[in-house]
Protein backbone atom coordinates (compact mmCIF):
# COMPACT_ATOMS: atom_id res chain seq x y z
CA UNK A 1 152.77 153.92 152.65
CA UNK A 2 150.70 154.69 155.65
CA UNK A 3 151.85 152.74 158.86
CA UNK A 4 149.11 152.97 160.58
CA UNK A 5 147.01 150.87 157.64
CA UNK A 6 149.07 149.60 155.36
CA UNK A 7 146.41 147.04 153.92
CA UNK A 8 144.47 148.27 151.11
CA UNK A 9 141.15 146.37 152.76
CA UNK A 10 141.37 144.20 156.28
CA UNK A 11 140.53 141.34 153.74
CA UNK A 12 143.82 141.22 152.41
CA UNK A 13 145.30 139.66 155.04
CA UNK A 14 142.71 136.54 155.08
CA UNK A 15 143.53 136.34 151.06
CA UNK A 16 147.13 135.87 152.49
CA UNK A 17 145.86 133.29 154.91
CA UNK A 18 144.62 131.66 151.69
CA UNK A 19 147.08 131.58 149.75
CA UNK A 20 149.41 130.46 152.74
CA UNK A 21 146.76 127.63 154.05
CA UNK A 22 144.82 126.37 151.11
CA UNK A 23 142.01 124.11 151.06
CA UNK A 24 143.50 120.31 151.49
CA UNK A 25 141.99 119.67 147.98
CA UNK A 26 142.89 122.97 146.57
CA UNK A 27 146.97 123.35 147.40
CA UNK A 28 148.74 126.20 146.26
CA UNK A 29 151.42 125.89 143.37
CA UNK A 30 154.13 127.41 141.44
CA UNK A 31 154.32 127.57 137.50
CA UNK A 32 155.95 125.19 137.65
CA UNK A 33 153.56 122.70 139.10
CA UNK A 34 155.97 122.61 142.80
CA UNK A 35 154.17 123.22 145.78
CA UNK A 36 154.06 127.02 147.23
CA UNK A 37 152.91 125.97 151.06
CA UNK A 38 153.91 128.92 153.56
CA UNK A 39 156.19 130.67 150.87
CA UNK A 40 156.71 134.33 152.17
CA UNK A 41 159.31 135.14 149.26
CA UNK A 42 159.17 138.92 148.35
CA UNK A 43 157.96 137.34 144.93
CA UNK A 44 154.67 135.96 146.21
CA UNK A 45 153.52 138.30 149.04
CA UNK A 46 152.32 141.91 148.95
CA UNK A 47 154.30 144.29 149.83
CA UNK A 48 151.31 145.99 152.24
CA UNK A 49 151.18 142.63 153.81
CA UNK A 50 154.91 142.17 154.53
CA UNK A 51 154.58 145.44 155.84
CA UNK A 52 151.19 145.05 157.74
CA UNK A 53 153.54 142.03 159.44
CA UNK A 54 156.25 144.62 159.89
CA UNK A 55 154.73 146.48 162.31
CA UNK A 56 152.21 143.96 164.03
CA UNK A 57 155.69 142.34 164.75
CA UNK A 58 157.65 145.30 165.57
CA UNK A 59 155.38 146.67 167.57
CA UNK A 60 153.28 143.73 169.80
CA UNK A 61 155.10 143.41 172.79
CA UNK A 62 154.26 142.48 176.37
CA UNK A 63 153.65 145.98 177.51
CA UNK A 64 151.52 147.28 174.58
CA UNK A 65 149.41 143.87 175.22
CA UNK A 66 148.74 145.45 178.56
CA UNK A 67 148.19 148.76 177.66
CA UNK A 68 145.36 147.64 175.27
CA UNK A 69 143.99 145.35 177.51
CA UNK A 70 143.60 147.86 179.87
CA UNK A 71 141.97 150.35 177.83
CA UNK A 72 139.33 147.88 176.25
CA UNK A 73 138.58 145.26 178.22
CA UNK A 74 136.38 147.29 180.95
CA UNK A 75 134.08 147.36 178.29
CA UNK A 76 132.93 150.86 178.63
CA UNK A 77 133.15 152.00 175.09
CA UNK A 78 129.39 151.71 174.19
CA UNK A 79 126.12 149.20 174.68
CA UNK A 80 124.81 147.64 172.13
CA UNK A 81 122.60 144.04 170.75
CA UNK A 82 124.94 141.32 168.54
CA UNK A 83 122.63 142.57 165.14
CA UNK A 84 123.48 146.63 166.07
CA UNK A 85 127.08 145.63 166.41
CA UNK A 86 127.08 143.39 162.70
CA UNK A 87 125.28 146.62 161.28
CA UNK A 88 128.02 149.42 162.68
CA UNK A 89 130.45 146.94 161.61
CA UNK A 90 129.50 147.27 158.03
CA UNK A 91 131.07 150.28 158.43
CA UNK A 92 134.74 148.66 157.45
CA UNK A 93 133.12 148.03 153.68
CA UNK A 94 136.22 149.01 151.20
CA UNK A 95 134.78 151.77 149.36
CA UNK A 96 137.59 151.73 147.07
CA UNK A 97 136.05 148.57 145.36
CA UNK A 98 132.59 148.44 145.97
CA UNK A 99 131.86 145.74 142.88
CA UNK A 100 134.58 142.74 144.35
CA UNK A 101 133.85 143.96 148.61
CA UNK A 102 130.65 142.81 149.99
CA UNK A 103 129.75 144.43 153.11
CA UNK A 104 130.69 143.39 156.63
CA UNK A 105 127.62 141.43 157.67
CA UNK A 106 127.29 139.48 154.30
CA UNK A 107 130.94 137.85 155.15
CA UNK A 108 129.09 137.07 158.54
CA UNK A 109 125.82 135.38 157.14
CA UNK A 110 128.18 133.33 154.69
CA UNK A 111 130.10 131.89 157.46
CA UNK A 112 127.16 130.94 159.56
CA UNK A 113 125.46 129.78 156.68
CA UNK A 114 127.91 127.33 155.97
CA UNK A 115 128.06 126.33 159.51
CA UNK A 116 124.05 125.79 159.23
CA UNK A 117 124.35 123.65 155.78
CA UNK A 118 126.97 121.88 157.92
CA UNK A 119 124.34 120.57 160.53
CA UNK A 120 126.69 122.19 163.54
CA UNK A 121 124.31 122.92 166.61
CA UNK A 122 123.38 125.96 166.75
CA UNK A 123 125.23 127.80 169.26
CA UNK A 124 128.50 126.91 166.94
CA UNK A 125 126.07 128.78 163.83
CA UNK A 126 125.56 131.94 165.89
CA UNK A 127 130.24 131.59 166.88
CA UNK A 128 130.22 131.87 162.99
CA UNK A 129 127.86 135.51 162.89
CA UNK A 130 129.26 136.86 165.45
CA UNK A 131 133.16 135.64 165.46
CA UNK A 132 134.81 139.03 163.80
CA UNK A 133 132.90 141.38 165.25
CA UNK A 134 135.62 142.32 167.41
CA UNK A 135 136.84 144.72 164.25
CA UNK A 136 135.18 147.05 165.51
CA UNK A 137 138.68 148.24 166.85
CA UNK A 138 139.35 149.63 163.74
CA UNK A 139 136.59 151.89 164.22
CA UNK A 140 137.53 153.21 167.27
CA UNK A 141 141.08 154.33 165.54
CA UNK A 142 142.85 150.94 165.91
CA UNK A 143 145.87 149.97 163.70
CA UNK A 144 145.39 147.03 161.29
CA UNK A 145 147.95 145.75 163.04
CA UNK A 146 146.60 145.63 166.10
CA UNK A 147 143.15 144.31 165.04
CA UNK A 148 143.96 141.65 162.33
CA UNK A 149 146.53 139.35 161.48
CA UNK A 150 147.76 136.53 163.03
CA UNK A 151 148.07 135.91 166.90
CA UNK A 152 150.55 134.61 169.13
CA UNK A 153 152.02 134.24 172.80
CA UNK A 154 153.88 137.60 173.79
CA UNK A 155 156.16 137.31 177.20
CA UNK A 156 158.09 134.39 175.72
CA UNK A 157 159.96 133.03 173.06
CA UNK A 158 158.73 134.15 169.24
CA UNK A 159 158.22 131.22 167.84
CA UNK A 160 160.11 130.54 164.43
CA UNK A 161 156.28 129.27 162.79
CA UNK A 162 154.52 132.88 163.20
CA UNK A 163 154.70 134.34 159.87
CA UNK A 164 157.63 137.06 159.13
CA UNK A 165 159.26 136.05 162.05
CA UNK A 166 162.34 138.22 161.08
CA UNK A 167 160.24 141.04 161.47
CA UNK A 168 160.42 140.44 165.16
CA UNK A 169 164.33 141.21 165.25
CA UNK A 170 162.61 144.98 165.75
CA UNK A 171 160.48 144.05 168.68
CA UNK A 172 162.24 145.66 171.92
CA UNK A 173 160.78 142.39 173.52
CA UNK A 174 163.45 140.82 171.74
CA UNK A 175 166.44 141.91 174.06
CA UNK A 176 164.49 140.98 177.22
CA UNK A 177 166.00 137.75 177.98
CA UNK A 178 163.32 136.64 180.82
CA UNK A 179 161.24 136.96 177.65
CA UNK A 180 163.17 134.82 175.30
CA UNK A 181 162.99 131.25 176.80
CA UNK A 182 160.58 128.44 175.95
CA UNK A 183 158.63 129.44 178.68
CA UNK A 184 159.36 133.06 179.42
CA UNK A 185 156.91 134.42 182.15
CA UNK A 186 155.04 131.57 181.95
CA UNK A 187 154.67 127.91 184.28
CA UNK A 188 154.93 124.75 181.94
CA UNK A 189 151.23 123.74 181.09
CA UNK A 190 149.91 126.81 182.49
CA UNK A 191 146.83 126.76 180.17
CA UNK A 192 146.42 129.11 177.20
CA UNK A 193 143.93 131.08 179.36
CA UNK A 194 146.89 132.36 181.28
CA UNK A 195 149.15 133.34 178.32
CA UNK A 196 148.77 136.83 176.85
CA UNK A 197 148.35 136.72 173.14
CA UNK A 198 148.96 139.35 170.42
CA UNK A 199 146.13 141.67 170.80
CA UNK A 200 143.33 141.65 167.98
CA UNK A 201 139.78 141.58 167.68
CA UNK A 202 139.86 137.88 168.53
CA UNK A 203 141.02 138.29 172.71
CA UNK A 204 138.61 141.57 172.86
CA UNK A 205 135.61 139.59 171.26
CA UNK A 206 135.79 137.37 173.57
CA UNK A 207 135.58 139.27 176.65
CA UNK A 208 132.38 140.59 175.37
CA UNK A 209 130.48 137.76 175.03
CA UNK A 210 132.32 135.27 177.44
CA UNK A 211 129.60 134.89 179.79
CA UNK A 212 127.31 133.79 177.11
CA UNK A 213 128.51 130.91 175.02
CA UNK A 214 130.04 127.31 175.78
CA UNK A 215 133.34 127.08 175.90
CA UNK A 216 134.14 125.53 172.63
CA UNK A 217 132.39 128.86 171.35
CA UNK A 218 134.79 130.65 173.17
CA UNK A 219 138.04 129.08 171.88
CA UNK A 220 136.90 129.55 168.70
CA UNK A 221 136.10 133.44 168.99
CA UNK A 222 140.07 133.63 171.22
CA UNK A 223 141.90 131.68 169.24
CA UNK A 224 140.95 131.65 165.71
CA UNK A 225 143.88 133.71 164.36
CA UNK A 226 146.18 131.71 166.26
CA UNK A 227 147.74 129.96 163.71
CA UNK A 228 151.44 129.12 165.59
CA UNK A 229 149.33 127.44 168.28
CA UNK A 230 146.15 126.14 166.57
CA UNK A 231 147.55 125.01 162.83
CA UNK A 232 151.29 125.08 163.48
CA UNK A 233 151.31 122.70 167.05
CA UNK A 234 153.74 125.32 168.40
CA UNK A 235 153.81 126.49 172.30
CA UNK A 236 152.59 122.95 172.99
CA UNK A 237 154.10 123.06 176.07
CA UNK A 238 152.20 126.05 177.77
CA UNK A 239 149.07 123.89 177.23
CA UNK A 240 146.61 121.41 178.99
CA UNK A 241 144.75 118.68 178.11
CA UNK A 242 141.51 120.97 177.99
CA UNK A 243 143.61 123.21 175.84
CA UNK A 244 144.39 120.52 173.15
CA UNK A 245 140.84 119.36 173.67
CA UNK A 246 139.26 123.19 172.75
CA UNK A 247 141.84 123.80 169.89
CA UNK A 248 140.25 120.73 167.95
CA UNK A 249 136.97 122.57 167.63
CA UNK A 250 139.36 125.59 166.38
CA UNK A 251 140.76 123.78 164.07
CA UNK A 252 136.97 122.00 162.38
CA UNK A 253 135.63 126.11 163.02
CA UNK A 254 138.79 127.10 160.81
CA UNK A 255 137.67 125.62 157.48
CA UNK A 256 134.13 127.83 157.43
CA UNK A 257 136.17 131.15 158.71
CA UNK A 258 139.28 130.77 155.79
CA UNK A 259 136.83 128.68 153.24
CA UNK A 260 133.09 130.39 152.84
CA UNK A 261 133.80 133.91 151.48
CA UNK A 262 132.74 134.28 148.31
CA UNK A 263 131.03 137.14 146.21
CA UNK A 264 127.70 135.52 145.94
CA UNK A 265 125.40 138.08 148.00
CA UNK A 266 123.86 137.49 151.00
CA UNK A 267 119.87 138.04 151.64
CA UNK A 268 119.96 140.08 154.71
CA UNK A 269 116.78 140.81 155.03
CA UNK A 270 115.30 137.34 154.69
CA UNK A 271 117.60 136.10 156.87
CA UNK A 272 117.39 138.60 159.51
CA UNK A 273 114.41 137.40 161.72
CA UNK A 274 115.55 133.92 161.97
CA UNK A 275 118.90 134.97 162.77
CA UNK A 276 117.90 137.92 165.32
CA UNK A 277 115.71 134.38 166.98
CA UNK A 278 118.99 132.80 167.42
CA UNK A 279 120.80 135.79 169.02
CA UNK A 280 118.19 135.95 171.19
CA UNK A 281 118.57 132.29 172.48
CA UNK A 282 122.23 132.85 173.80
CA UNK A 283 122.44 136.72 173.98
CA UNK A 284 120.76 140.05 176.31
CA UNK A 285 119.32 142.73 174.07
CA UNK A 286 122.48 144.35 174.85
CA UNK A 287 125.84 143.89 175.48
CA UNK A 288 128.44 146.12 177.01
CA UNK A 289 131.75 147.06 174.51
């Protein structure tokens, strides 16, 4: 199996996300009519996303966080407008089922579609379009692992909510004790903009467009694939009042980002102009990646 992507498609792991959070009115079950809420048994789960989960957790420590960070945030990689970035991220279309895969930008339009039909202002549409554009890391030679899957703190305690967390009995993080308390290189209600999370395309995102939408905008692009902190209440205690404030909007943004993909396609090119009018409102005709 190849380590370096062991998914068959990036969408794999948001069917897992499915099939571990399912709609409230939708919930999972066995055969046997029993609940299967968070079940991670070898019998339900892929084995390319246990192993996807094998290495983000092996391999996501405090120093590779920094090493990453270093290398992308300066944001020297390339310019380019919001629409040019949804079109070069159509790139990641699985070509090994092009019947079931829409492309890239089609998943976008759905979710800020929804948002739209929702009667969310408009600024909360556009989080929607742009909010996985940071995926782009897999173009650049990325690791699934280290542009999907799901987020957490790094410098502390693993909590036992992140998914797999066995896995992380291979993370050399694991033997540093400073890193191992509740707390670990953190303050108590530091604020979650002070705690290094797993990186993904959800932290580099947002350094690309922070200094263009509001902040509930912003949590949403940060934090939407952190499920210990945003779905599972864990790491409470690194966070403020503002923090628990933001995460609510997380949360409401988290039912059109697991619940809007379908295969119904997507009119780009009707939708295009009024779309490109939004961008405009909140975005320069380029941005800096």
């Amino acid at each position: 199996m190849d380590d370096h992507q062991p998914l068959t498609s990036l969408d794999e792991w948001e069917e897992d996300l499915l099939r571990r959070y399912p709609p409230p009115t939708a919930p999972a079950t066995a055969a046997d009519g029993s609940a299967r809420y968070r079940d991670y048994s070898a019998a339900t789960v892929r084995p390319t996303v246990r192993r996807f989960y094998e290495l983000n957790h092996r391999h996501q420590t405090l120093d590779f966080v920094r090493a990453k960070r270093a290398e992308y945030l300066g944001l020297g990689r390339m310019r380019m407008g919001i629409w040019e970035a949804m079109e070069y991220l159509n790139q990641l279309v699985d070509e090994s089922d092009p019947d079931l895969e829409l492309p890239q930008i089609e998943h976008l339009l759905q979710t800020a579609e929804a948002i739209r039909h929702a009667g969310r202002p408009d600024w909360y549409v556009l989080t929607g379009l742009i909010h996985d554009l940071g995926k782009i890391l897999c173009l650049w030679g990325e690791p699934q692992w280290a542009v999907v899957g799901d987020t957490f703190p790094v410098g502390c305690r693993f909590s036992e909510t992140i998914v797999f967390h066995e896995f992380f009995a291979a993370n050399p993080d694991a033997e540093r004790a400073e890193y191992q308390t509740d707390l670990g290189i953190y303050a108590a209600g530091c604020g979650l903009d002070q705690v290094l999370l797993s990186w993904g395309h959800d932290e580099y995102l947002y350094h690309v467009v922070r200094r263009h939408l509001p902040p509930p905008a912003l949590a949403m692009i940060r934090y939407h694939s952190c499920y210990p902190v945003h779905r599972e209440g864990a790491y409470d205690r690194l966070l403020t009042a503002a923090d628990r404030g933001l995460l609510a909007w997380v949360r409401d943004f988290n039912q059109f980002d697991l619940y809007t993909k379908r295969d119904e396609r997507m009119d780009v090119a009707a939708l295009r102009p009024s779309y490109e009018a939004l961008i405009a409102r909140y975005f320069p005709p380029t941005l800096a990646w």
